[in-house]
PDB file of N, CA and C in Angstrom:
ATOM      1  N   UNK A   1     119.180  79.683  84.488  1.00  0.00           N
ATOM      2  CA  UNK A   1     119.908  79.903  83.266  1.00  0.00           C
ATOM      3  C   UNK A   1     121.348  80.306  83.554  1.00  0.00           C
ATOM      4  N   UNK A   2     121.418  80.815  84.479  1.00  0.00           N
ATOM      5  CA  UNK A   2     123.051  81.018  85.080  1.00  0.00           C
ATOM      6  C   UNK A   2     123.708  82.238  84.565  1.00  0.00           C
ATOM      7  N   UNK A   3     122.489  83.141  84.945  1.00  0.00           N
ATOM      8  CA  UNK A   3     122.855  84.583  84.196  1.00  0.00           C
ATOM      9  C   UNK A   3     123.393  85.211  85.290  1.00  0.00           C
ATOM     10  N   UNK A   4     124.430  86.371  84.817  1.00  0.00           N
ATOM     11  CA  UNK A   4     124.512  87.192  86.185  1.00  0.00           C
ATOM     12  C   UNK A   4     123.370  88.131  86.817  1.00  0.00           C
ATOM     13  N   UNK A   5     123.960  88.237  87.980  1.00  0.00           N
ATOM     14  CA  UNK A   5     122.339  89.005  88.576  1.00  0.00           C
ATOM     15  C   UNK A   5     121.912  90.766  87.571  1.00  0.00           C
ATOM     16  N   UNK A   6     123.529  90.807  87.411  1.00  0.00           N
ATOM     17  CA  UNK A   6     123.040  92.408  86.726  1.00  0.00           C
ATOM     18  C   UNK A   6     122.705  92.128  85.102  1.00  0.00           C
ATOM     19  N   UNK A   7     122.409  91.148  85.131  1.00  0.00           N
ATOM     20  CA  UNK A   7     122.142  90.585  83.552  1.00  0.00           C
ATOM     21  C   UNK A   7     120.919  92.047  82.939  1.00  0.00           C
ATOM     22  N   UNK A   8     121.161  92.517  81.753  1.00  0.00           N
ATOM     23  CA  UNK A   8     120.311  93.724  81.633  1.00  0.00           C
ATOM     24  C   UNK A   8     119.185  92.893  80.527  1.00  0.00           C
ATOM     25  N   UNK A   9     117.817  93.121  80.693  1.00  0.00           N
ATOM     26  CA  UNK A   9     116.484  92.577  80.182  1.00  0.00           C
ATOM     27  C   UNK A   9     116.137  93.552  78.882  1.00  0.00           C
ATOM     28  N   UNK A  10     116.067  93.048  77.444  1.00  0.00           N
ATOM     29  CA  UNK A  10     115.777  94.364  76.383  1.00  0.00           C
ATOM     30  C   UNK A  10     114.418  93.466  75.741  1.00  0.00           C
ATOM     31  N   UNK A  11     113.995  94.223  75.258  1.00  0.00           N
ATOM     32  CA  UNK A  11     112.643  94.021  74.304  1.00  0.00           C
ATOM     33  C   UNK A  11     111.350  94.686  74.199  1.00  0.00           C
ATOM     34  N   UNK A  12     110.691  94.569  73.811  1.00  0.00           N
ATOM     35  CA  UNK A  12     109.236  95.125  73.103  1.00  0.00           C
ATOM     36  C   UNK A  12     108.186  94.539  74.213  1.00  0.00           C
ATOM     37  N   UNK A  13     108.201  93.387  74.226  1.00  0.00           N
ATOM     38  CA  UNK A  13     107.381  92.321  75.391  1.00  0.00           C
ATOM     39  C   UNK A  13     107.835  91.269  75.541  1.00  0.00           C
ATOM     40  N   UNK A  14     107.214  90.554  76.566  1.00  0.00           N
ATOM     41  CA  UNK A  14     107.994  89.580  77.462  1.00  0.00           C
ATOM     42  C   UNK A  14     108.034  88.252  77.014  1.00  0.00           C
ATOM     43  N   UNK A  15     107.672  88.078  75.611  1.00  0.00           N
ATOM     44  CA  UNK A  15     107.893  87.200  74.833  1.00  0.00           C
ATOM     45  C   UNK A  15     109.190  87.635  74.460  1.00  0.00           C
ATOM     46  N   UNK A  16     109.798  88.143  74.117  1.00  0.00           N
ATOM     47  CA  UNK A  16     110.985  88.975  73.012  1.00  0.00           C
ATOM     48  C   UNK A  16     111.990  89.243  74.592  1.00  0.00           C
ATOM     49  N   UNK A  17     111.786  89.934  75.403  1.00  0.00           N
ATOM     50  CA  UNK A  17     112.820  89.810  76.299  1.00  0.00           C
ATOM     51  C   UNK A  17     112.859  88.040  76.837  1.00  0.00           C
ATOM     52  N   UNK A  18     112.333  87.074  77.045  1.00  0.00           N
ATOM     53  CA  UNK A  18     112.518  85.804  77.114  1.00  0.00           C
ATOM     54  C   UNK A  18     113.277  85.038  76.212  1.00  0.00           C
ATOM     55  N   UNK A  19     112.995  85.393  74.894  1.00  0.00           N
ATOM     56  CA  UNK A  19     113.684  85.131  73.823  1.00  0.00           C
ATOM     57  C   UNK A  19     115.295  85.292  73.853  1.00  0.00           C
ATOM     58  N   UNK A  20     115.774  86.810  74.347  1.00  0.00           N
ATOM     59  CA  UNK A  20     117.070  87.186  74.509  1.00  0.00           C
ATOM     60  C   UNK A  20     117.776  87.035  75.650  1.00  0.00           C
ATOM     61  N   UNK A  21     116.742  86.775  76.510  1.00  0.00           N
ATOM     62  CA  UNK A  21     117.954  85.918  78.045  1.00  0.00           C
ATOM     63  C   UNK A  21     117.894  84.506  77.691  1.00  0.00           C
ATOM     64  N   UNK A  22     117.370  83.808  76.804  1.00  0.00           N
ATOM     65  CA  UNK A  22     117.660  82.210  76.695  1.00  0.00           C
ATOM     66  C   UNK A  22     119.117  82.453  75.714  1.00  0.00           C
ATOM     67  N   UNK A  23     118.926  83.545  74.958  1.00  0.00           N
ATOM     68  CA  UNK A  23     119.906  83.348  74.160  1.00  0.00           C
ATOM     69  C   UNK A  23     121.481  83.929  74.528  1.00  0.00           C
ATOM     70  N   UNK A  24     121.153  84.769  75.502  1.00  0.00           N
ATOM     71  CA  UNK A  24     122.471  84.967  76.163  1.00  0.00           C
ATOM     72  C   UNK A  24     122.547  83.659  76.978  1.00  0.00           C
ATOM     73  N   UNK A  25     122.118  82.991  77.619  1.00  0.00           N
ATOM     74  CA  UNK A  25     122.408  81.703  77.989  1.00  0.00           C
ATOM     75  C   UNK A  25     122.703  80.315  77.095  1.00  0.00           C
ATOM     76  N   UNK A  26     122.967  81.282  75.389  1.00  0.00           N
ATOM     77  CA  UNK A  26     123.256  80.065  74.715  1.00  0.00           C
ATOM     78  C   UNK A  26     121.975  79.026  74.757  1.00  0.00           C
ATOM     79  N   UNK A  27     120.707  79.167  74.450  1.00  0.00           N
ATOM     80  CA  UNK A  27     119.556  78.131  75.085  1.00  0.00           C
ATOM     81  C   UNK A  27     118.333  78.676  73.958  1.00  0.00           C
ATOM     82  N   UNK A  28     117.613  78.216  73.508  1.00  0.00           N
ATOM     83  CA  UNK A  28     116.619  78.802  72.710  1.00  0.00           C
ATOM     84  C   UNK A  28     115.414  78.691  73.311  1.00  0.00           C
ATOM     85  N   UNK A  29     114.545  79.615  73.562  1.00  0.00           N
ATOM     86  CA  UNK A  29     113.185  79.792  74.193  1.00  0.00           C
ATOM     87  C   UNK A  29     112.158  79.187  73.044  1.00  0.00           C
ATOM     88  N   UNK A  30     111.350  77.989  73.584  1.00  0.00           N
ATOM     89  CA  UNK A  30     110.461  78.135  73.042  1.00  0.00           C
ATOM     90  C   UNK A  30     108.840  78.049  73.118  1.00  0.00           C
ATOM     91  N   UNK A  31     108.221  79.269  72.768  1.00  0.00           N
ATOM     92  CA  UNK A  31     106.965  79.692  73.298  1.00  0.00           C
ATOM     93  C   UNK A  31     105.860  77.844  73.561  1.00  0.00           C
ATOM     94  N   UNK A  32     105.688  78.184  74.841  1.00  0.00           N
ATOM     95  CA  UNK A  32     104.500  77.165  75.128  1.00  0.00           C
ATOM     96  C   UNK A  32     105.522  75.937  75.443  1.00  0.00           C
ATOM     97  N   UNK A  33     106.758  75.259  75.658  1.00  0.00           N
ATOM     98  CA  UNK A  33     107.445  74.449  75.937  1.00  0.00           C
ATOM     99  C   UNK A  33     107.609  74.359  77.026  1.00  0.00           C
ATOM    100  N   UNK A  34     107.250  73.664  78.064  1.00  0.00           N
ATOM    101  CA  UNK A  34     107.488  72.819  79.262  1.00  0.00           C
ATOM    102  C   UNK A  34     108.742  74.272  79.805  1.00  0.00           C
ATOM    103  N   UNK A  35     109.108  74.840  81.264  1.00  0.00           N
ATOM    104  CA  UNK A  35     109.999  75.375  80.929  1.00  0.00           C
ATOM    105  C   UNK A  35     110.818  75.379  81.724  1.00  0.00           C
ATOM    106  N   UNK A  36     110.709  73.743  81.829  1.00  0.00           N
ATOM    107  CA  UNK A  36     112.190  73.098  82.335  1.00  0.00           C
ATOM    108  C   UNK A  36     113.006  73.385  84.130  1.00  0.00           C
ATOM    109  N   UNK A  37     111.631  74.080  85.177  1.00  0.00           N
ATOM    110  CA  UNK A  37     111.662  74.498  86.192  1.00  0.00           C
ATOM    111  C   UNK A  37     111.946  76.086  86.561  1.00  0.00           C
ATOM    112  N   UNK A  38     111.933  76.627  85.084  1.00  0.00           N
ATOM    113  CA  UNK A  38     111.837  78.146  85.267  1.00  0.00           C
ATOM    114  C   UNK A  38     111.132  78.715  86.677  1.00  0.00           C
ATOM    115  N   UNK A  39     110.147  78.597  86.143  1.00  0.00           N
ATOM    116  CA  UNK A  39     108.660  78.702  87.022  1.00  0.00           C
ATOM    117  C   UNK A  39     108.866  78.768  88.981  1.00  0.00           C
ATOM    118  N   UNK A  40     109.807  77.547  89.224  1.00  0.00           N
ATOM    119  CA  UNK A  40     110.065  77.470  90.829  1.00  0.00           C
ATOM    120  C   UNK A  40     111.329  77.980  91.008  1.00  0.00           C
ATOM    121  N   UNK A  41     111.941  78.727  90.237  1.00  0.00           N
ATOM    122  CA  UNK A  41     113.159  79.196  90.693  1.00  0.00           C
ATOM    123  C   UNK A  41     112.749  80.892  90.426  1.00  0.00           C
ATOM    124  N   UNK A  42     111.925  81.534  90.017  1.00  0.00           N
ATOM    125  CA  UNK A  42     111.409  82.606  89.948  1.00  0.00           C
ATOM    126  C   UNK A  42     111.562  83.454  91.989  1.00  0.00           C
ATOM    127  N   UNK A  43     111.422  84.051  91.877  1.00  0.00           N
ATOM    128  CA  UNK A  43     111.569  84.995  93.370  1.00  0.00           C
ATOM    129  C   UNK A  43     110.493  85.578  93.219  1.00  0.00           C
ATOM    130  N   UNK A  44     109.504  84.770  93.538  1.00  0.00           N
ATOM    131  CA  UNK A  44     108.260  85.781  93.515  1.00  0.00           C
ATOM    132  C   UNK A  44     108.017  87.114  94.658  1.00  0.00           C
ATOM    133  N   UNK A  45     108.465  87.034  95.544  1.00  0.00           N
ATOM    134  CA  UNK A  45     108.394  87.740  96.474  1.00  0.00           C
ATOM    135  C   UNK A  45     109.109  88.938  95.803  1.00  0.00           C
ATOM    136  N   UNK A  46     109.975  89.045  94.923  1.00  0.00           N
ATOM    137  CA  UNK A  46     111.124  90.201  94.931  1.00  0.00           C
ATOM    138  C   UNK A  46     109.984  90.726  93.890  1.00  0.00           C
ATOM    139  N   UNK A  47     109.669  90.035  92.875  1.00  0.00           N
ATOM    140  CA  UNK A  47     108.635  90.181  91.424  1.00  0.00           C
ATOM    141  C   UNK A  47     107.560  91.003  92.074  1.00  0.00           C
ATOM    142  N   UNK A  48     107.224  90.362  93.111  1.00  0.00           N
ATOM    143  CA  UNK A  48     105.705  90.824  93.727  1.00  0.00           C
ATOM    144  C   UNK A  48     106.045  92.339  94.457  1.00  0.00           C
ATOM    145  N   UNK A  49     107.325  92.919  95.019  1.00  0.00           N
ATOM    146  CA  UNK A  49     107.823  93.906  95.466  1.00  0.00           C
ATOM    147  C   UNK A  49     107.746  95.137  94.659  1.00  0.00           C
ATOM    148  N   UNK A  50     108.580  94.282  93.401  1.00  0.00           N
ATOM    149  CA  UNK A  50     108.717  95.369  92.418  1.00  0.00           C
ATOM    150  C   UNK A  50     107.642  96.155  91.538  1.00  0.00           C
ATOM    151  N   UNK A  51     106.218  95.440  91.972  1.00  0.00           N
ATOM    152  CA  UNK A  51     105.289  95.897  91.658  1.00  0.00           C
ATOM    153  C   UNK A  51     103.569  95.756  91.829  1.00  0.00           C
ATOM    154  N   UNK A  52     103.995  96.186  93.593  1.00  0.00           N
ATOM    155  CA  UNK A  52     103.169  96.101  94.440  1.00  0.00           C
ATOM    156  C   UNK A  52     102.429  97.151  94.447  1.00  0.00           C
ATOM    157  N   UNK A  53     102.299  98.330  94.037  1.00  0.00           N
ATOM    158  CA  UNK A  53     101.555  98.898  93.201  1.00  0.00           C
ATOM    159  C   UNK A  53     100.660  98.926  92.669  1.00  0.00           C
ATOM    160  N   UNK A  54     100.861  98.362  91.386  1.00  0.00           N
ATOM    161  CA  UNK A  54      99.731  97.749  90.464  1.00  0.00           C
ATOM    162  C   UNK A  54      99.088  96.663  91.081  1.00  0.00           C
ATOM    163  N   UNK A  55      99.506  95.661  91.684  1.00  0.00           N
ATOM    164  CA  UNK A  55      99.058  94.337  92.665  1.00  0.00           C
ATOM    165  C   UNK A  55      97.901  94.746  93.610  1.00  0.00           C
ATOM    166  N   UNK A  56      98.192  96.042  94.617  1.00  0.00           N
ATOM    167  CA  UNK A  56      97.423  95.886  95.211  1.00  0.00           C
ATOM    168  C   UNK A  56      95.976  96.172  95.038  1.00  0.00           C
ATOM    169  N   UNK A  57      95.320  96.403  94.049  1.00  0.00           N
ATOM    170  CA  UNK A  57      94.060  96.279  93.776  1.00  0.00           C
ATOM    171  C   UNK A  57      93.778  95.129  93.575  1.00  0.00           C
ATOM    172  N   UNK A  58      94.721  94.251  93.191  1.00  0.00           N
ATOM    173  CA  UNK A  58      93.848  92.741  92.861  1.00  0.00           C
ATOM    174  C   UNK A  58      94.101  92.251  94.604  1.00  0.00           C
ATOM    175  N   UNK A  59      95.012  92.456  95.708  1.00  0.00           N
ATOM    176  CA  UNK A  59      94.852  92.312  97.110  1.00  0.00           C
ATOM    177  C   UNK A  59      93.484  92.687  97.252  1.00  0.00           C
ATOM    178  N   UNK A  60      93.535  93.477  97.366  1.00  0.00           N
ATOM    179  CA  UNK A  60      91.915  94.394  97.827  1.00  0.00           C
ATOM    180  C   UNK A  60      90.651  93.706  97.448  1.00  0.00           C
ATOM    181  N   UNK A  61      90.507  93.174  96.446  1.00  0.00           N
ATOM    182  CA  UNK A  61      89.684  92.335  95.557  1.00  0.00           C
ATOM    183  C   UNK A  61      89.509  91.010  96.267  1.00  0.00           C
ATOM    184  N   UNK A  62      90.738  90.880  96.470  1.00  0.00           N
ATOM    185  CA  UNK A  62      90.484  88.878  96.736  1.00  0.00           C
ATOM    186  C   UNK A  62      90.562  89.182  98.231  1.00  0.00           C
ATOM    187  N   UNK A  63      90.842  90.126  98.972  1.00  0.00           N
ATOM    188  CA  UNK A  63      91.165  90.476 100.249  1.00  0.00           C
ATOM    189  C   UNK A  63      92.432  89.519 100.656  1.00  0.00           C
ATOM    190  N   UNK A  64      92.775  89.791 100.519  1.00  0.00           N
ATOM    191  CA  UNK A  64      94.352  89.342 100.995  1.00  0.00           C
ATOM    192  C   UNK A  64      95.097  90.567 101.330  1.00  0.00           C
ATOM    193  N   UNK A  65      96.041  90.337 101.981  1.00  0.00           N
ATOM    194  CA  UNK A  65      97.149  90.969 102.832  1.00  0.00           C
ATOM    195  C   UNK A  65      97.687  92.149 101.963  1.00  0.00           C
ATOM    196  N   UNK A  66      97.846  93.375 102.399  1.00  0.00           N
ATOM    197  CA  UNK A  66      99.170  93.976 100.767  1.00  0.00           C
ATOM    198  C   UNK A  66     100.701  93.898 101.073  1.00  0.00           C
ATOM    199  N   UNK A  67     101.275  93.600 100.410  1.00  0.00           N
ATOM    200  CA  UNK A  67     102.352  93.534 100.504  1.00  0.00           C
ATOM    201  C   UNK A  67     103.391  95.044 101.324  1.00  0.00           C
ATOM    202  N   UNK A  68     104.041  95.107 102.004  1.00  0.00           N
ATOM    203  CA  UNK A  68     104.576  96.637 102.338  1.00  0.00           C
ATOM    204  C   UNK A  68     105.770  96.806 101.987  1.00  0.00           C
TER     205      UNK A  68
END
């Protein structure tokens, strides 16, 4: 979307904060629409960092690695 990195995220849930970074990008979100390569440009690794925490019980579960 070509936001800056310190772009600040507001809303209720992550429907409603999705809603307002399409629209600071001038772009309209819409729920259940194809989403246009969102998806592979995501940083999962940084996502998965920030809340490795809560994650690692589902590690433990499937036995996989935990993140450190």
């Amino acid at each position: 979307m070509r936001l800056g990195k310190n772009t600040k995220v507001s809303g209720k849930n992550g429907y409603d904060k999705l809603q307002r970074l399409y629209k600071q990008a001038n772009k309209v979100y819409y729920k259940g629409i194809q989403s246009n390569g969102m998806i592979e440009r995501l940083n999962i690794e940084k996502i998965a960092n920030a809340v490795k925490e809560q994650l690692n019980p589902l590690y433990k579960a499937l036995g996989v690695e935990k993140i450190k």
